[in-house]
Protein backbone atom coordinates (compact mmCIF):
# COMPACT_ATOMS: atom_id res chain seq x y z
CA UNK A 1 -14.86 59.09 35.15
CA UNK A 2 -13.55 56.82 32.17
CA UNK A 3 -11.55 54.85 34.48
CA UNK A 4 -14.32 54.27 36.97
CA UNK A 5 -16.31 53.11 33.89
CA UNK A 6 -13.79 50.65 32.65
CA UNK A 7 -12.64 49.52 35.98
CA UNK A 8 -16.29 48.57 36.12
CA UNK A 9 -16.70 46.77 32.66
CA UNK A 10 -13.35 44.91 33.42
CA UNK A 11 -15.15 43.52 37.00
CA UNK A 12 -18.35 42.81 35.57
CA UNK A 13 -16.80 40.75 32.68
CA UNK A 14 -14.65 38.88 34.34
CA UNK A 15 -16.80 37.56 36.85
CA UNK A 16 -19.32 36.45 34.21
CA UNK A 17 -16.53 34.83 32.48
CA UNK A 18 -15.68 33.01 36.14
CA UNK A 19 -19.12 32.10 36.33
CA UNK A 20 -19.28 30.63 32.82
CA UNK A 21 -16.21 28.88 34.07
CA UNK A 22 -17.24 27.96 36.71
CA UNK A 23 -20.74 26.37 34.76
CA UNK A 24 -18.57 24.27 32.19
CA UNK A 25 -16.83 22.80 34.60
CA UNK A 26 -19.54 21.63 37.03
CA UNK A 27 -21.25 20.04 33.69
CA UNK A 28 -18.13 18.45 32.82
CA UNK A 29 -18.53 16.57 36.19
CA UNK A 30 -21.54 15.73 35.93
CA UNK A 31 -21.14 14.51 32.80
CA UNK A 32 -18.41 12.00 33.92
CA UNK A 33 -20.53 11.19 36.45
CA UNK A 34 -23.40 10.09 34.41
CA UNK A 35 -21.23 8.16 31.91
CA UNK A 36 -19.21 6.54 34.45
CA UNK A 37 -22.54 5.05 35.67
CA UNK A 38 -23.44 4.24 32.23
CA UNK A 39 -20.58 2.22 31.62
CA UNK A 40 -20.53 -0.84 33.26
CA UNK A 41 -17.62 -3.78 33.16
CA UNK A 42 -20.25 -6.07 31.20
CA UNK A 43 -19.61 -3.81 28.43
CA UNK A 44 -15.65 -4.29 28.79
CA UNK A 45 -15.84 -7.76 29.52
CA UNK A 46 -18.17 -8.67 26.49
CA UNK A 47 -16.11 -11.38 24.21
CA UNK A 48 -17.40 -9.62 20.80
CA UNK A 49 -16.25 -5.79 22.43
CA UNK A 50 -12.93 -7.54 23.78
CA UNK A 51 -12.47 -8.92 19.89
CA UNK A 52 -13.09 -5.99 18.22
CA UNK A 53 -10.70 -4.21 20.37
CA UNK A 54 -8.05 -6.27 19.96
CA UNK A 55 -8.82 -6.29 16.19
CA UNK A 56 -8.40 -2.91 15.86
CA UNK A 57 -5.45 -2.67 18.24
CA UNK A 58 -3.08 -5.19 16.39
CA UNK A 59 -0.23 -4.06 14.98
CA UNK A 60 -0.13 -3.73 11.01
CA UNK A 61 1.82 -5.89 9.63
CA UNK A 62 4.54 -9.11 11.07
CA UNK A 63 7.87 -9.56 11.20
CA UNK A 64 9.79 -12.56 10.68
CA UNK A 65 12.17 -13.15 13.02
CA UNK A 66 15.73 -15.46 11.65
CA UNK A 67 15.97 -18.35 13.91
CA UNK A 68 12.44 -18.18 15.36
CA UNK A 69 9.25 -20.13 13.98
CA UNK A 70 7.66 -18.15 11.12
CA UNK A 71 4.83 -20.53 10.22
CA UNK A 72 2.25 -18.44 11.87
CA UNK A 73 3.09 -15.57 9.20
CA UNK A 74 2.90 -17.36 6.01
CA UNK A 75 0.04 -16.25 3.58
CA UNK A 76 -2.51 -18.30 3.13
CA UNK A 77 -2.88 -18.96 -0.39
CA UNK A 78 -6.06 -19.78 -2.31
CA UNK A 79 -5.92 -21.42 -5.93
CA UNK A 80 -8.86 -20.37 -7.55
CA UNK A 81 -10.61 -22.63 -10.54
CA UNK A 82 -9.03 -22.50 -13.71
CA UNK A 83 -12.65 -20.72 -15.00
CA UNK A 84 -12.37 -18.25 -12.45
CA UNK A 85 -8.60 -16.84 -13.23
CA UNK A 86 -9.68 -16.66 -16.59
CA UNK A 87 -12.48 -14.20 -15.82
CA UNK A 88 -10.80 -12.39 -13.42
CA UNK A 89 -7.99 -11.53 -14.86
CA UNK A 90 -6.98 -8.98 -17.56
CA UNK A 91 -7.07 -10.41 -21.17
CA UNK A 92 -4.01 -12.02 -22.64
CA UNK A 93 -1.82 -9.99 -25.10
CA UNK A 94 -1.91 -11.38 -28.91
CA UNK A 95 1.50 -10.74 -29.47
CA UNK A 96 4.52 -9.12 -28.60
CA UNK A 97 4.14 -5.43 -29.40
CA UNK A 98 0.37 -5.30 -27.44
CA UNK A 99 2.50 -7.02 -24.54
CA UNK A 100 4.69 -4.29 -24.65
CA UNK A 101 1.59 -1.85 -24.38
CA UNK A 102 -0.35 -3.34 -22.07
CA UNK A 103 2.49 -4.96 -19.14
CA UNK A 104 5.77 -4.12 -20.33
CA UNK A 105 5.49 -0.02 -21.25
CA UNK A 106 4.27 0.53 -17.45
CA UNK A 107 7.95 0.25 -16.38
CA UNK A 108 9.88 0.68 -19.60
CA UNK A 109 8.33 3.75 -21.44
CA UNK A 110 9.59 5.56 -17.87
CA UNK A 111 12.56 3.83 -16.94
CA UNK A 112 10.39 3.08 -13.81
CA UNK A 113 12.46 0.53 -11.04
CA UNK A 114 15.87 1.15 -13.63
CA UNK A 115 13.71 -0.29 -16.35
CA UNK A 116 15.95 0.57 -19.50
CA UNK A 117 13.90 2.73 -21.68
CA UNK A 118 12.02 1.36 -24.52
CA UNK A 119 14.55 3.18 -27.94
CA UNK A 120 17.45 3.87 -25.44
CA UNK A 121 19.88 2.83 -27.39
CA UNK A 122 22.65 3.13 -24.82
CA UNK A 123 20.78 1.44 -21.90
CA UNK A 124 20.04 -1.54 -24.23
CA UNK A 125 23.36 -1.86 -25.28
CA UNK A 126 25.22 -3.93 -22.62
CA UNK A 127 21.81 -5.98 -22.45
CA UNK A 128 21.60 -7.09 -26.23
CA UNK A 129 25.44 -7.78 -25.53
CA UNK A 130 24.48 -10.87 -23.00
CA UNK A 131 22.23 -12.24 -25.81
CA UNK A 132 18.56 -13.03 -26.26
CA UNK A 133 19.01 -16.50 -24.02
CA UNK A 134 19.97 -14.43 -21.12
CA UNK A 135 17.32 -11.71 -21.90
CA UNK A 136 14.19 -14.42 -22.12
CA UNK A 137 15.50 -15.57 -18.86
CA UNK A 138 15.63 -12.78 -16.67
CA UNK A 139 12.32 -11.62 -18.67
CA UNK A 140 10.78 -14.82 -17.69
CA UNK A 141 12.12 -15.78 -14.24
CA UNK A 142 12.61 -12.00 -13.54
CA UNK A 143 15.92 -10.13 -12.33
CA UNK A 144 17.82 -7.89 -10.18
CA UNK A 145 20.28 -6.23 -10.74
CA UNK A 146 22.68 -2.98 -9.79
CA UNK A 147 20.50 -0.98 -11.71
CA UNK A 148 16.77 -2.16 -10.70
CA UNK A 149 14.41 -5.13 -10.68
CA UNK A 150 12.98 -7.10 -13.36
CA UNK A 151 10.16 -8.87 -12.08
CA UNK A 152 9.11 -12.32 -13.28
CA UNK A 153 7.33 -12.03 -16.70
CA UNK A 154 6.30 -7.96 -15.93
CA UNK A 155 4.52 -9.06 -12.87
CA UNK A 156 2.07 -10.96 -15.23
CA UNK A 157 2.50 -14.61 -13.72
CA UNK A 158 -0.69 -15.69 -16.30
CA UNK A 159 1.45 -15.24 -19.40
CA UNK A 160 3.27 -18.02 -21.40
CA UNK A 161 7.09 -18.19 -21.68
CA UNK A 162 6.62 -17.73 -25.39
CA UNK A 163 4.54 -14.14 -25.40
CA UNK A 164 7.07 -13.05 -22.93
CA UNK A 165 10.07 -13.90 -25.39
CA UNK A 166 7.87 -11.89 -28.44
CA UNK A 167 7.26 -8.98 -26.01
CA UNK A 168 11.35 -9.25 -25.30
CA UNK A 169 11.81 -9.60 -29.40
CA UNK A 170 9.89 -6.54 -29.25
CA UNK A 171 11.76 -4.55 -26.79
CA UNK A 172 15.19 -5.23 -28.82
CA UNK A 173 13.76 -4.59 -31.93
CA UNK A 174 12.82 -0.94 -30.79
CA UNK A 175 16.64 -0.76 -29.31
CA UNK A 176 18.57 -1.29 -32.60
């Protein structure tokens, strides 16, 4: 009689789960239907929906291509008033060793980029060995190297040659 029973639940659920089925389906349609009808080729054809698609469909970023015409890439570059780069920007260092802790200590307290450490006394050495000239000047106008990238004046474009050459002083003075 068990079997009978279950053969029974087994029918039963399976055609309610057909005619569920069977339901979802038909309002699928329908709902394809409605929106199909909703969505008429004004909408697609509308210059503002036709920009913003494009907008978002663009690729990321462009390539520059040797031998082709670049121009269209360059960056457009705005030079703000003299007033407003002074307010926007972080403060100037005093001297030397707070231009070490504020620019300088973001790559060389880590050895971030191979930044010699600040105190390594063996990274420093070949270094000192060129000479302060050639130190200001690949401080200043940045570097790179075999062993990483010095960018020009710690990526701080705002700062005069002379801080630079203090925060530099500074650097040696903690690698001797």
């Amino acid at each position: 009689m068990s079997t009978n029973q279950d053969s029974q639940f087994f029918t039963t659920f399976s055609t309610v789960i057909g005619i569920l089925v069977a339901v979802a389906v038909v309002l699928f349609g329908l709902a394809r239907a409605v929106a199909g009808g909703t969505q008429r080729a004004e909408v697609y054809e509308d210059p503002l929906y036709v920009a913003e698609v494009d907008h978002r469909v663009e690729p990321f970023v462009h390539e520059a291509v040797a031998g082709q015409d670049n121009t269209a890439l360059a960056i457009p570059v705005s030079v703000p008033s003299a007033s407003a780069s002074a307010a926007a920007g972080p403060p100037i260092p005093k001297d030397g060793t707070e231009l070490y802790q504020s620019v300088c200590s973001a790559c060389h307290a880590a050895g971030v980029g191979g930044a010699p450490k600040a105190g390594d006394h063996a990274a420093w050495a070949p270094r000192l060995a060129e000479g302060k000239a050639t130190l200001y000047q690949h401080a200043i106008h940045g570097y790179q190297g075999k062993a990483g990238v010095m960018p020009a004046k710690g990526g701080r474009p705002d700062l005069p040659d002379a801080l630079i050459e203090q925060g530099v002083d500074h650097l040696m003075s903690l690698a001797k």
